[in-house]
C-alpha atoms as a PDB file:
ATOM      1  CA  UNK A   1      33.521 200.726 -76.194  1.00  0.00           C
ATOM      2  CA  UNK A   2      30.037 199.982 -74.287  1.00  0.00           C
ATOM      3  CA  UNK A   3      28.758 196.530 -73.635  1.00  0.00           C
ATOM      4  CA  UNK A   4      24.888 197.269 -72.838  1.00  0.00           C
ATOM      5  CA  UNK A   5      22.613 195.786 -71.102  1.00  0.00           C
ATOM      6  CA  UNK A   6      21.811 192.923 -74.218  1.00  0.00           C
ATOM      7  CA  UNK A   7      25.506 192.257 -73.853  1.00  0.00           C
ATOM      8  CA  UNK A   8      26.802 188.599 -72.827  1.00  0.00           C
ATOM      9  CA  UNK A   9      30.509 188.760 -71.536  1.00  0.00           C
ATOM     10  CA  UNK A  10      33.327 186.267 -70.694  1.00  0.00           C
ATOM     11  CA  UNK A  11      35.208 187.772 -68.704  1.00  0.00           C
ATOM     12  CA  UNK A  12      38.883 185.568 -69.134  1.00  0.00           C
ATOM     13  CA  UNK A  13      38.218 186.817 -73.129  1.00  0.00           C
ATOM     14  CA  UNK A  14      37.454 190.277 -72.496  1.00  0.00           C
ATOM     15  CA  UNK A  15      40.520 190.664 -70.295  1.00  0.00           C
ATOM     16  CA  UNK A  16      42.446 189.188 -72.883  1.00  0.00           C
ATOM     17  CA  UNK A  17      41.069 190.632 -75.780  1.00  0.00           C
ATOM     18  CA  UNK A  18      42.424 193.707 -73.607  1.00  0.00           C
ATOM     19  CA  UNK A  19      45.602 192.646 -73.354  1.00  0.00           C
ATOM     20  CA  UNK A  20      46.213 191.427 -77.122  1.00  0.00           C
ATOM     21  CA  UNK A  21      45.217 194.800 -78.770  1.00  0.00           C
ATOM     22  CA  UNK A  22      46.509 197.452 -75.836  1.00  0.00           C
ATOM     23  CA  UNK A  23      42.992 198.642 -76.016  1.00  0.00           C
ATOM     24  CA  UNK A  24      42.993 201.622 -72.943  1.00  0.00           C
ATOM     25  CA  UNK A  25      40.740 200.253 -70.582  1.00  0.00           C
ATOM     26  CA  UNK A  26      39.295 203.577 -69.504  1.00  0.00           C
ATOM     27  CA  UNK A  27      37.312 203.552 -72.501  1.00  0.00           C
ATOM     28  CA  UNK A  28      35.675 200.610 -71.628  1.00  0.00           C
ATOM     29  CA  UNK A  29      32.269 200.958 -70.172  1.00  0.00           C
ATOM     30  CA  UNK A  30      29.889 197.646 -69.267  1.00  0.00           C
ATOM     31  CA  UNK A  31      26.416 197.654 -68.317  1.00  0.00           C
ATOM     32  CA  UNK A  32      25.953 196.495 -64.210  1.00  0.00           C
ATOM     33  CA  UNK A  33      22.801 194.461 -66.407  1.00  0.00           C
ATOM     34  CA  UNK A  34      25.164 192.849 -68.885  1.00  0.00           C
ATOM     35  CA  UNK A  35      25.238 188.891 -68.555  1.00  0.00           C
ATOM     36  CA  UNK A  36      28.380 186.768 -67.973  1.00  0.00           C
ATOM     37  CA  UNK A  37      29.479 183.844 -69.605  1.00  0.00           C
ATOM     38  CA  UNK A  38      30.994 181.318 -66.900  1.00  0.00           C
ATOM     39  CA  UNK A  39      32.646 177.894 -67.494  1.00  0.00           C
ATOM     40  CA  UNK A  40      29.654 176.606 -65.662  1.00  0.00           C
ATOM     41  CA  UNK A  41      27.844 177.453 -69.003  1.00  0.00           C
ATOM     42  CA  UNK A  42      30.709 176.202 -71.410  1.00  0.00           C
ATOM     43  CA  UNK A  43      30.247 172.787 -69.824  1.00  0.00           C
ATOM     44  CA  UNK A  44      26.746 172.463 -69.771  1.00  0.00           C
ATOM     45  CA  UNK A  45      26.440 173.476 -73.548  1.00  0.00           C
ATOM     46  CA  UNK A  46      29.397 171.080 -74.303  1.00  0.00           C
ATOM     47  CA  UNK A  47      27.867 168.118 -72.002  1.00  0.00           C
ATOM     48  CA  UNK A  48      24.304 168.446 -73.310  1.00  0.00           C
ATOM     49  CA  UNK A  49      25.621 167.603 -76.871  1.00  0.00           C
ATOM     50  CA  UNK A  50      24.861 171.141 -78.962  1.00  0.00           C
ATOM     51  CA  UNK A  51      27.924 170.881 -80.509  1.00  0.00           C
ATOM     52  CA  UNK A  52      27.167 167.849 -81.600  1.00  0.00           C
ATOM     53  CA  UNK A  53      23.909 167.975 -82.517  1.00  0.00           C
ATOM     54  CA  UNK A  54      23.293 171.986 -83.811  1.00  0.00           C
ATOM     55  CA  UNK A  55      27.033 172.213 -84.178  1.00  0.00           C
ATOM     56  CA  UNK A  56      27.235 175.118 -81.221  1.00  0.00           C
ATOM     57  CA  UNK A  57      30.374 176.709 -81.028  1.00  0.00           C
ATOM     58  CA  UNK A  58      30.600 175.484 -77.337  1.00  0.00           C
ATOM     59  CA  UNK A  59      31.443 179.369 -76.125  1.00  0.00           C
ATOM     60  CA  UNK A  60      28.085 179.438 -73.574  1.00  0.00           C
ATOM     61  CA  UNK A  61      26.326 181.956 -74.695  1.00  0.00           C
ATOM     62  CA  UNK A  62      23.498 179.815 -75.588  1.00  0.00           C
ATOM     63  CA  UNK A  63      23.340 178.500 -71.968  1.00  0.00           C
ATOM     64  CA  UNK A  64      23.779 182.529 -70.693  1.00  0.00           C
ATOM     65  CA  UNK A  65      20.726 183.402 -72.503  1.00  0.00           C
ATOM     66  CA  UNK A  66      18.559 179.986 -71.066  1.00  0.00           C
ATOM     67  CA  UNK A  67      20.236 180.961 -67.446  1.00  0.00           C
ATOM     68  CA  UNK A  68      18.749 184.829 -67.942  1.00  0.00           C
ATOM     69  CA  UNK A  69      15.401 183.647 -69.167  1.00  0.00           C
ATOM     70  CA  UNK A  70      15.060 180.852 -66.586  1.00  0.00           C
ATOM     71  CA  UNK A  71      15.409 183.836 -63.764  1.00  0.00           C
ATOM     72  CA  UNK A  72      15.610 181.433 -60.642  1.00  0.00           C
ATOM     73  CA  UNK A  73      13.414 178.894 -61.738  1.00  0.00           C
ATOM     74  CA  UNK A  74      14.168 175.926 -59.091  1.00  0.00           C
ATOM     75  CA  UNK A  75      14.335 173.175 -61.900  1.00  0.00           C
ATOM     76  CA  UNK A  76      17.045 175.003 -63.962  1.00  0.00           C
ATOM     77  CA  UNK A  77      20.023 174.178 -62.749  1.00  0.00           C
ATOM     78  CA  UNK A  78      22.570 176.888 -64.579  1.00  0.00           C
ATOM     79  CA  UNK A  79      22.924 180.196 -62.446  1.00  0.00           C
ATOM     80  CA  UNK A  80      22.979 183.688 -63.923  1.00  0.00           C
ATOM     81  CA  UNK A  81      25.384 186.320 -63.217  1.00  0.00           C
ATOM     82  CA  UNK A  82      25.508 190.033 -63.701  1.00  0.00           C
ATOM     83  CA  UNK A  83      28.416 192.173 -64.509  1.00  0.00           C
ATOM     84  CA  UNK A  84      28.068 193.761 -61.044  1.00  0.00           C
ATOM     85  CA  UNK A  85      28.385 190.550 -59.391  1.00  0.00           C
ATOM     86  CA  UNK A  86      32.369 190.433 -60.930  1.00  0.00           C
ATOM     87  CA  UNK A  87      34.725 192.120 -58.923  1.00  0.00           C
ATOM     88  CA  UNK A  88      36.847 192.510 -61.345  1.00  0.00           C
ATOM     89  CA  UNK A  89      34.560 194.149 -63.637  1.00  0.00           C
ATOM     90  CA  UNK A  90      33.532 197.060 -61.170  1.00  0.00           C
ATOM     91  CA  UNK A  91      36.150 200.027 -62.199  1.00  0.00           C
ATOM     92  CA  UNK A  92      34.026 199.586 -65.676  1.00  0.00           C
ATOM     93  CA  UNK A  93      30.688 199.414 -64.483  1.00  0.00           C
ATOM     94  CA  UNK A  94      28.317 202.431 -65.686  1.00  0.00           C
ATOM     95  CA  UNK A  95      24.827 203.365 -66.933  1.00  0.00           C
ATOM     96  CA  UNK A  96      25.139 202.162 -70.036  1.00  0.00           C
ATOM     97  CA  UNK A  97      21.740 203.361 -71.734  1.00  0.00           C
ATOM     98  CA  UNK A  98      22.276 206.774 -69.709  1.00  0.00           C
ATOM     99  CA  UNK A  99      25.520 207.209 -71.458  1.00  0.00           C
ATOM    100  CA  UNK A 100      24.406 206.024 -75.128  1.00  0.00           C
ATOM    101  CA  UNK A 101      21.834 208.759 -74.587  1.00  0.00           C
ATOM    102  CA  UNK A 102      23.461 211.027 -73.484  1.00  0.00           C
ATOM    103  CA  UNK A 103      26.095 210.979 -76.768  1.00  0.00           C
ATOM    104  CA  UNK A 104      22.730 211.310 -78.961  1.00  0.00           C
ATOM    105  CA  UNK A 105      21.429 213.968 -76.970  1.00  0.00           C
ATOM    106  CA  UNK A 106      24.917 215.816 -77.863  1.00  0.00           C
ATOM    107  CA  UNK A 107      24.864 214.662 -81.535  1.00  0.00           C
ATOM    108  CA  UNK A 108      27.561 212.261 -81.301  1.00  0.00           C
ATOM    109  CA  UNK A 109      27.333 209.326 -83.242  1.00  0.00           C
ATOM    110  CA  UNK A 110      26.920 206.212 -81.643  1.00  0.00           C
ATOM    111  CA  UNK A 111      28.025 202.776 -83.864  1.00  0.00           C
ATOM    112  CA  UNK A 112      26.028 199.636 -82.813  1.00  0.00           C
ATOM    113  CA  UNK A 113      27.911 196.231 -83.790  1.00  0.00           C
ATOM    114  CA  UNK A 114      25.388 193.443 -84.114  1.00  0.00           C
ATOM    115  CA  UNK A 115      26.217 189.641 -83.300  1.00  0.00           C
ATOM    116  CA  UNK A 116      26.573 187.152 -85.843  1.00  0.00           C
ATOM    117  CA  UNK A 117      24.800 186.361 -89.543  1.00  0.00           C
ATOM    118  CA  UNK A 118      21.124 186.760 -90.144  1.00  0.00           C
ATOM    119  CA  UNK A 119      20.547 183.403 -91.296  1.00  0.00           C
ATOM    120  CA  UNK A 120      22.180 182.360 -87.761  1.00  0.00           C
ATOM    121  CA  UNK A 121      18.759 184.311 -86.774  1.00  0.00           C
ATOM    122  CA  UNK A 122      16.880 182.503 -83.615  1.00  0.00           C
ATOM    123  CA  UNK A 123      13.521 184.169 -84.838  1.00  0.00           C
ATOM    124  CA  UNK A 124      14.325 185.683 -88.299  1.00  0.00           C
ATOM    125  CA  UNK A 125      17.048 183.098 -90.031  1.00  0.00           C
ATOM    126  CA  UNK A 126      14.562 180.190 -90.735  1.00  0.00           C
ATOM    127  CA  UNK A 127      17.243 177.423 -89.787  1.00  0.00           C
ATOM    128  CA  UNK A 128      16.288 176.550 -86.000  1.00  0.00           C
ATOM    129  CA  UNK A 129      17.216 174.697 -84.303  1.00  0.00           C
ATOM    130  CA  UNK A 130      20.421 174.891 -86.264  1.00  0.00           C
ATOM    131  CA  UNK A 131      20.660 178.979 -84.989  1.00  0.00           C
ATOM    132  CA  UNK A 132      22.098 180.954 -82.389  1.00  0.00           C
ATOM    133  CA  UNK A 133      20.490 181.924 -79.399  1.00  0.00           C
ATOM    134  CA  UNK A 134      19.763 185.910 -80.283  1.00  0.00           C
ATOM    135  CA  UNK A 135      17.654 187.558 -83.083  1.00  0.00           C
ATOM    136  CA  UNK A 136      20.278 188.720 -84.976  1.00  0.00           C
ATOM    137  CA  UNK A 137      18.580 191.541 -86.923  1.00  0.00           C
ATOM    138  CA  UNK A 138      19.705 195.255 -86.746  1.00  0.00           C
ATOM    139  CA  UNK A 139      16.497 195.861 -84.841  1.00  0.00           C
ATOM    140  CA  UNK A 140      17.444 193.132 -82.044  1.00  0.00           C
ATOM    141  CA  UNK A 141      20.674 194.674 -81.846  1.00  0.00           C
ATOM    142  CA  UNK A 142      19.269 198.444 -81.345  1.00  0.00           C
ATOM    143  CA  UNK A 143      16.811 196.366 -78.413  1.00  0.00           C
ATOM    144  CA  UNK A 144      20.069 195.131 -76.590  1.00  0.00           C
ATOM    145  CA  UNK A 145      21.633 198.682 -76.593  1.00  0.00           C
ATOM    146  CA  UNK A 146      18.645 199.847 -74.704  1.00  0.00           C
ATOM    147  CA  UNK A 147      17.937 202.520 -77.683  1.00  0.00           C
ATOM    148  CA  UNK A 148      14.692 203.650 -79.419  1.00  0.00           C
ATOM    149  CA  UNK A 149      13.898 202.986 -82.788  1.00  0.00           C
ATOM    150  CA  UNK A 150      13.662 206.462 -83.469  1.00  0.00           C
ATOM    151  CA  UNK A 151      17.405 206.834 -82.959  1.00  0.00           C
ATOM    152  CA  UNK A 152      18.617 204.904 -85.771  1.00  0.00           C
ATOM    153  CA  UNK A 153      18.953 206.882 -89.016  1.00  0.00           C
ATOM    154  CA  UNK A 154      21.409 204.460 -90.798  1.00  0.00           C
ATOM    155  CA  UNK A 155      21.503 201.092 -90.848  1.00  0.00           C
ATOM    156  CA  UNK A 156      24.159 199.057 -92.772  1.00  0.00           C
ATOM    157  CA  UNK A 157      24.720 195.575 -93.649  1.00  0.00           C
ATOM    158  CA  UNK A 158      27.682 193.531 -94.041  1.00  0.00           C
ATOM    159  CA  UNK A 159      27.780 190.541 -96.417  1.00  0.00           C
ATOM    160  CA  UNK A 160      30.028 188.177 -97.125  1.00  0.00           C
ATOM    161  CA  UNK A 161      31.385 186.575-101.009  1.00  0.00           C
ATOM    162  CA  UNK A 162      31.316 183.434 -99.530  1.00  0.00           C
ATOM    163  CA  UNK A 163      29.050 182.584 -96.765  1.00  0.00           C
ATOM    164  CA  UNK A 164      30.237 180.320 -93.749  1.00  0.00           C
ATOM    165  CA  UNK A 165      28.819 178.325 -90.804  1.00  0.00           C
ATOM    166  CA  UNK A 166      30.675 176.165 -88.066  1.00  0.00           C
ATOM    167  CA  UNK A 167      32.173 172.687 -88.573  1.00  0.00           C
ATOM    168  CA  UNK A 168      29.796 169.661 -88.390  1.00  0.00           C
ATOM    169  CA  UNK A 169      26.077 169.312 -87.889  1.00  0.00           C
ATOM    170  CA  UNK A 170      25.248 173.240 -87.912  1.00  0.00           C
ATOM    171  CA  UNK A 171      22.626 173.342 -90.577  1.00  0.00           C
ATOM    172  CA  UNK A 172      21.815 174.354 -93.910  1.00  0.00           C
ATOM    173  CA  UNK A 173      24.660 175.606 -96.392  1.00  0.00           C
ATOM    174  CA  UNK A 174      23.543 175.968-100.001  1.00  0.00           C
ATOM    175  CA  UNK A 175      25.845 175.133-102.159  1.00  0.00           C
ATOM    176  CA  UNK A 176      28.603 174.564-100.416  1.00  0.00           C
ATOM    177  CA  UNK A 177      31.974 173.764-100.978  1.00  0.00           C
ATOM    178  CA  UNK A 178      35.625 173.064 -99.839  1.00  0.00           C
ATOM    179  CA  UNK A 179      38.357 176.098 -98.930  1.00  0.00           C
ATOM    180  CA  UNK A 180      40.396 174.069-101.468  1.00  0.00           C
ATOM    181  CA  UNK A 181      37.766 175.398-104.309  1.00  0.00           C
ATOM    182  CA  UNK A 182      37.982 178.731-102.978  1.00  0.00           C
ATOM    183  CA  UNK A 183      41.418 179.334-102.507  1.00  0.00           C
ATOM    184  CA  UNK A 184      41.650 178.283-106.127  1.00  0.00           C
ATOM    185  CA  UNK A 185      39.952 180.580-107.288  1.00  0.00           C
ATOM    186  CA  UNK A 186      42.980 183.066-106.932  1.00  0.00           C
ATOM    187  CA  UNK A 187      45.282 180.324-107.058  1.00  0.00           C
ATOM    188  CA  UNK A 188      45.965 180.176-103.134  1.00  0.00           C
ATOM    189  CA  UNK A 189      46.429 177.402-100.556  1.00  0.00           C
ATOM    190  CA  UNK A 190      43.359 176.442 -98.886  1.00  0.00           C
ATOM    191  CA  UNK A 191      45.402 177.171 -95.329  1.00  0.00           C
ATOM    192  CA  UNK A 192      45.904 180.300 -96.124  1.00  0.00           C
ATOM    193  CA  UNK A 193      42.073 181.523 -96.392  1.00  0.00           C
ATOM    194  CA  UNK A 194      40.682 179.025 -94.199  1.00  0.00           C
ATOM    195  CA  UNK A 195      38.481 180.654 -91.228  1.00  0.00           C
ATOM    196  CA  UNK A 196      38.130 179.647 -88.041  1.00  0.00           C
ATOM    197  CA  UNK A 197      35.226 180.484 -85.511  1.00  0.00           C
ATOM    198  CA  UNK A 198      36.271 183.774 -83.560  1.00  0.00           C
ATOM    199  CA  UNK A 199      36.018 182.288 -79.402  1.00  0.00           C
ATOM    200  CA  UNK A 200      36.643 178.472 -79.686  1.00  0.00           C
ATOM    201  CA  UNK A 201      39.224 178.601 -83.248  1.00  0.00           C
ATOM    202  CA  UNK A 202      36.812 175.505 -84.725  1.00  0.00           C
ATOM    203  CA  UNK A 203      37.176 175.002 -88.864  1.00  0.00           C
ATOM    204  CA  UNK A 204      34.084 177.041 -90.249  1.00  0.00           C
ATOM    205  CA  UNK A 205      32.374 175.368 -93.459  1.00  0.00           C
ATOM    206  CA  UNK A 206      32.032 177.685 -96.427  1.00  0.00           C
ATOM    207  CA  UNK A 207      29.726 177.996 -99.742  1.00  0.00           C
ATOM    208  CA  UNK A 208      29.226 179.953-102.796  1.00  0.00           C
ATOM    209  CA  UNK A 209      26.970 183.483-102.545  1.00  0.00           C
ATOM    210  CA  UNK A 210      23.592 183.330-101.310  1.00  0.00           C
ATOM    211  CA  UNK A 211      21.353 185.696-103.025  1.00  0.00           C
ATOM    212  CA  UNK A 212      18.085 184.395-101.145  1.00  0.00           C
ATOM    213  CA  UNK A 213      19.591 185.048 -97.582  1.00  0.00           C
ATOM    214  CA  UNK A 214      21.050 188.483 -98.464  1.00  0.00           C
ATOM    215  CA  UNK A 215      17.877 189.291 -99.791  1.00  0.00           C
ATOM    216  CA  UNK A 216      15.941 187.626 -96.730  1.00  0.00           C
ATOM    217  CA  UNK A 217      18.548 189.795 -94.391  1.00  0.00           C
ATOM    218  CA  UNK A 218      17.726 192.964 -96.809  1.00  0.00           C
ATOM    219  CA  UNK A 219      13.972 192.630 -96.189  1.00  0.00           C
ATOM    220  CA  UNK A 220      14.217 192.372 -92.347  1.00  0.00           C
ATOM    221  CA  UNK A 221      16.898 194.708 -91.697  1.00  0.00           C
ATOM    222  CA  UNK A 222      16.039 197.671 -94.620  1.00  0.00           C
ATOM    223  CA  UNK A 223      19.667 198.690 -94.624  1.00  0.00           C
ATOM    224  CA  UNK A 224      21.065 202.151 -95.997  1.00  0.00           C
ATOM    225  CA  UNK A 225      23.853 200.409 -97.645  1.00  0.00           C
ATOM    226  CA  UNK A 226      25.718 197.246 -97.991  1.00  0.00           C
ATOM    227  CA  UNK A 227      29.290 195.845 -98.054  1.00  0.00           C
ATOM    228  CA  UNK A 228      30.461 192.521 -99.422  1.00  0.00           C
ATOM    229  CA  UNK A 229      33.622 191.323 -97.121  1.00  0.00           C
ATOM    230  CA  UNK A 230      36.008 188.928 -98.354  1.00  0.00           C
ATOM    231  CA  UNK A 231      36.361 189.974-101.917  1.00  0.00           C
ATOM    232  CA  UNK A 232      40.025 188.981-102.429  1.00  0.00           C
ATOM    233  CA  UNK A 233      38.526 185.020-102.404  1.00  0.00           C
ATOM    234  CA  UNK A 234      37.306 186.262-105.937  1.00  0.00           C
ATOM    235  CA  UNK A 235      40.500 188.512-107.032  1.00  0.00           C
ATOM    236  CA  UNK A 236      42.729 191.451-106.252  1.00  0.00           C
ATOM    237  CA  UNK A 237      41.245 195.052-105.875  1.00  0.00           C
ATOM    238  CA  UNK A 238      42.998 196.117-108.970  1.00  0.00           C
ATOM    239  CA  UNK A 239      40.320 194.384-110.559  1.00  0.00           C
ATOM    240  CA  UNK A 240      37.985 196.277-109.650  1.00  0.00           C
ATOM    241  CA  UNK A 241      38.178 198.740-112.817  1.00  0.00           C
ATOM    242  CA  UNK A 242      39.327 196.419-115.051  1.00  0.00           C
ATOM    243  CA  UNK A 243      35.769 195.522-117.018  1.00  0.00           C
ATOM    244  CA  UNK A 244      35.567 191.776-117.579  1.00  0.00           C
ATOM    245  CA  UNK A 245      37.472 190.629-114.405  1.00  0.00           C
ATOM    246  CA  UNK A 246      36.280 188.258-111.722  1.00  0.00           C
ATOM    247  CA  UNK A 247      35.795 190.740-109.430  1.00  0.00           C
ATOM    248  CA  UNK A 248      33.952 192.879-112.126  1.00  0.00           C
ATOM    249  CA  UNK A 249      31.454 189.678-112.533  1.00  0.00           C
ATOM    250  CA  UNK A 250      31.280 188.941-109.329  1.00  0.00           C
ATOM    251  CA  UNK A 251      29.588 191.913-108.110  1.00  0.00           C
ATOM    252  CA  UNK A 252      27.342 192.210-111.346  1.00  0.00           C
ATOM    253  CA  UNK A 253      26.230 189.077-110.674  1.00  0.00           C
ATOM    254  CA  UNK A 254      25.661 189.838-106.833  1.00  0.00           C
ATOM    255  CA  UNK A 255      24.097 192.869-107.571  1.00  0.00           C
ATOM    256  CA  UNK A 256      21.334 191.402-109.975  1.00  0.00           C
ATOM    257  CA  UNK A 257      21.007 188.444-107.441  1.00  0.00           C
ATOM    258  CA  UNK A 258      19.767 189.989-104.433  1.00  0.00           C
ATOM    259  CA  UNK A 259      18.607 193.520-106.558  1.00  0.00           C
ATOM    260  CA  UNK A 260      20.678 196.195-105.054  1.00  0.00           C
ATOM    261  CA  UNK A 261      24.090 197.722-105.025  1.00  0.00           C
ATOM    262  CA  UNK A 262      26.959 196.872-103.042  1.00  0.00           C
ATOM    263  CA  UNK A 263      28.299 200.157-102.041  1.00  0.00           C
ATOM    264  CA  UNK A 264      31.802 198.986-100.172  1.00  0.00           C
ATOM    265  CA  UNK A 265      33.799 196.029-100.844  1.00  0.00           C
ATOM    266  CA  UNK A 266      36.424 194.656 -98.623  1.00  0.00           C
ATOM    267  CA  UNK A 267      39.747 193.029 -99.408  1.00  0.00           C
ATOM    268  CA  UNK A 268      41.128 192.505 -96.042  1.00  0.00           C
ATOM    269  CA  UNK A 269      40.506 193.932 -92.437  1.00  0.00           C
ATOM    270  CA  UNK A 270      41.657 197.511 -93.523  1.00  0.00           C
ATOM    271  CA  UNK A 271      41.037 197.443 -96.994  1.00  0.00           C
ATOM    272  CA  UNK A 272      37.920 198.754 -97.605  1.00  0.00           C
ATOM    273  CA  UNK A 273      36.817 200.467-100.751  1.00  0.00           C
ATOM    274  CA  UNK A 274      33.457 202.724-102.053  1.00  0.00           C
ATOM    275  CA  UNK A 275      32.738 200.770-105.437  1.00  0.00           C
ATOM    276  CA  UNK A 276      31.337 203.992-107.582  1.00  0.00           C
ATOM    277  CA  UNK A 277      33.848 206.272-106.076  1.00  0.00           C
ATOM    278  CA  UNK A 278      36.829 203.907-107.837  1.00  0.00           C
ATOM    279  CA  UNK A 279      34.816 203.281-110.307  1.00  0.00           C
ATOM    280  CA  UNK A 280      34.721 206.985-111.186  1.00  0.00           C
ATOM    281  CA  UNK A 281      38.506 207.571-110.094  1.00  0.00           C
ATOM    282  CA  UNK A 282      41.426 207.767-112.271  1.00  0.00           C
END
């Protein structure tokens, strides 16, 4: 696991992130460039009222990136830090761009995970100020990895059956509606499906598919191939030969929407299927 350069860290959830999964900590590898996330930024995001008034998560990454782009302006009052300035980040301190290129140079693959939803976009999503504080195309992502265009020979994108932002004033969600209406779709509790945002566990809104922002995300990103998440909100994956069934008219309907196939489909975290392969399957 490499955090590059583009990468913005906090520490206390790294190390416990760590901790919670076992994950062997000599495969962890972090940029001396990468960015930290302090509470110093926390507070100032949460005291300068962007979770109130973009609905901002609160986590600081937002005030990370303003820290990094101030530099040491004198009337900017939030300092930035490096992961070589943490002590406790030196035993995984490396070259990270040197060691990306040299797994390329050896044909190994290299798997770049991007940050958040393209209509969270700063430059690309077309909701500011209600968006995050990256571009969050495939091409941003590449950027932050310190990586060449010219490296990339696959590109996929993940979409969801039901689309979801944070709780309160965080912009635009067309057509929304209530995790009560979704979990009865497969006649579930609404606590059993509802999400929660990933650092700081706040409610996430939710609302029906969004054909005009997959196929906004589609343009900008150009992807090799696409999987809808979160398919059990619309049935089981037994459905998924069974002509006629929700799932079955889901993804006909998804498909014709944003004018492409869905190659994968996802049920839960490790239940991940190709669509024309069990289509085809006995």
């Amino acid at each position: 696991m490499v955090f590059p350069a583009g990468s913005y860290i906090d520490v206390d959830l790294l190390f416990q992130e760590v901790s919670e999964l076992n994950f062997p900590q000599d495969r962890i590898k972090i940029s001396h460039h990468a960015r930290l996330i302090t509470q110093e930024h926390k507070d100032w995001e949460r005291n300068g009222e962007l979770v109130q008034s973009i609905g901002s998560t609160g986590s600081g990454v937002g005030a990370a990136v303003m820290a990094a782009v101030a530099r040491q302006s004198t009337n900017f009052s939030l300092d930035s830090l490096v992961a070589q300035d943490n002590a406790s980040l030196q035993p995984f301190i490396a070259n990270s761009t040197e060691l990306l290129r040299g797994k390329l140079d050896r044909d190994h693959r290299v798997i770049i995970e991007g940050t958040q939803g393209f209509g969270l976009s700063l430059l690309d999503g077309g909701y500011w100020p209600k968006a995050t504080a990256r571009s969050t195309t495939a091409a941003a992502a590449l950027a932050e990895a310190g990586l060449s265009p010219m490296d990339v020979d696959d590109v996929t994108l993940v979409i969801r059956s039901f689309p979801i932002r944070v709780a309160g004033d965080s912009g635009p969600l067309p057509n929304e509606v209530s995790w009560e209406y979704v979990a009865s779709l497969t006649a579930r509790k609404a606590i059993d499906i509802q999400e929660y945002t990933t650092v700081t566990k706040k409610l996430r809104r939710v609302g029906k598919f969004d054909p005009a922002l997959v196929r906004a995300a589609i343009a900008a990103n150009r992807p090799n191939r696409i999987v809808m998440n979160h398919l059990d909100y619309v049935g089981g994956k037994e459905q998924l030969k069974c002509p006629e069934s929700d799932v079955q008219k889901f993804l006909y309907f998804a498909e014709e929407a944003i004018g492409r196939v869905v190659d994968c489909v996802a049920f839960s975290e490790l239940d991940v299927v190709e669509v024309r392969k069990a289509l085809l399957s006995d």
